[in-house]
Protein backbone atom coordinates (compact mmCIF):
# COMPACT_ATOMS: atom_id res chain seq x y z
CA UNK A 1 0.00 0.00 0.00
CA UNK A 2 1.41 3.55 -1.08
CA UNK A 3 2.40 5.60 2.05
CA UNK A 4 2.71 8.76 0.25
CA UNK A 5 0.61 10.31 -2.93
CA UNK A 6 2.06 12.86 -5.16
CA UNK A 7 -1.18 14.60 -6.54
CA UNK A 8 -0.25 16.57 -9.84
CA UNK A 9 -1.73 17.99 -13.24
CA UNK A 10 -0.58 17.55 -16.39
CA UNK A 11 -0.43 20.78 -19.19
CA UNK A 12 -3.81 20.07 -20.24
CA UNK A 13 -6.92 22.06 -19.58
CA UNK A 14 -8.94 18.98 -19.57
CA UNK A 15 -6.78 17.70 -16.83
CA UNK A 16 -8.20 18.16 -13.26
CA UNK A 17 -7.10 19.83 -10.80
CA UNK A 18 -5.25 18.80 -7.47
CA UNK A 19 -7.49 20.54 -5.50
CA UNK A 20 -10.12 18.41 -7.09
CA UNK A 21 -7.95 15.03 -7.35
CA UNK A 22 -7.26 15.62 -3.23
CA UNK A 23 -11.18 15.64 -2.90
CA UNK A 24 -11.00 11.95 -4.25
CA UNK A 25 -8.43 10.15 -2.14
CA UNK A 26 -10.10 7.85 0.67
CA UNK A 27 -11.05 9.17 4.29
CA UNK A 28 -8.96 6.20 5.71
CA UNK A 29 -5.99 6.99 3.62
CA UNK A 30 -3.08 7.78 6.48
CA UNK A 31 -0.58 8.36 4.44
CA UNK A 32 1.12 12.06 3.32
CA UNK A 33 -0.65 13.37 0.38
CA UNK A 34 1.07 16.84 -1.66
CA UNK A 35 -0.38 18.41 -3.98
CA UNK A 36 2.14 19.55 -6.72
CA UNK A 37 1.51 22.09 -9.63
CA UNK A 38 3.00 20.55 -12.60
CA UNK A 39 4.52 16.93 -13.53
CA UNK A 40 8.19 18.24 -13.77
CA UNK A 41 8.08 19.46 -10.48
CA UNK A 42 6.63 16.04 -9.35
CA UNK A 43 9.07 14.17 -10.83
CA UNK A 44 11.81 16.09 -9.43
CA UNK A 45 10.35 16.16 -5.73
CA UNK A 46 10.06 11.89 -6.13
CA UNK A 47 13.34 11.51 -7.27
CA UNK A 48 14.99 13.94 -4.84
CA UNK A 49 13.51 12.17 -1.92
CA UNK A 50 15.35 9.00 -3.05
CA UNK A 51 12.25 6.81 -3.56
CA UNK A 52 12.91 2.95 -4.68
CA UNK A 53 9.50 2.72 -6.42
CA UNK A 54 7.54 5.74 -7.83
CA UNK A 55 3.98 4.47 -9.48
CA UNK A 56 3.11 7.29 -11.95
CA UNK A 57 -0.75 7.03 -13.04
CA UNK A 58 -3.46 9.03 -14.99
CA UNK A 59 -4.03 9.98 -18.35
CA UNK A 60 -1.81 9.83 -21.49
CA UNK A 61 -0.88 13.75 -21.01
CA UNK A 62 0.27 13.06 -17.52
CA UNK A 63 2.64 9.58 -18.45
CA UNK A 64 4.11 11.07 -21.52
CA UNK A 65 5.14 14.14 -19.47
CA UNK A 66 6.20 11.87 -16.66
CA UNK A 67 8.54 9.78 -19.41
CA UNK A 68 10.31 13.14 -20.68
CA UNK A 69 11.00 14.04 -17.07
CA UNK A 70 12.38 11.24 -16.72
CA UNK A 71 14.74 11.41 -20.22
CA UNK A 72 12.56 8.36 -21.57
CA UNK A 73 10.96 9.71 -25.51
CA UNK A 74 7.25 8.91 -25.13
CA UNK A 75 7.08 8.25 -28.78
């Protein structure tokens, strides 16, 4: 089970927003959830913690921006 969430929104005006995403994560959830303004900035904060395993979920917009912070081409 995830101990921490990394809420985030992808460049995309269809994307929702963290506020909104935060609304959706379970009452019993005792973990740390942040909300983060952009995917980069996710990425970076993940990495920079030193995490083993970092699940990255959502739409196509949010992976593919995920994969180029990361230096992997999404195409």
């Amino acid at each position: 089970m995830a101990t921490r969430l990394i809420l985030t929104k992808p460049k995309t005006d269809r994307a929702a927003t963290v506020e909104y995403l935060s609304g959706l994560v379970p009452a019993g959830f005792t973990g740390i959830c942040e909300k983060i303004p952009d995917v980069d900035m996710a990425i970076a904060v993940a990495l920079g913690r030193g995490e083993k395993i970092i699940c990255i979920t959502g739409s196509f917009f949010t992976v593919s921006e995920a994969m180029i912070a990361l230096g992997v081409d999404p195409y």
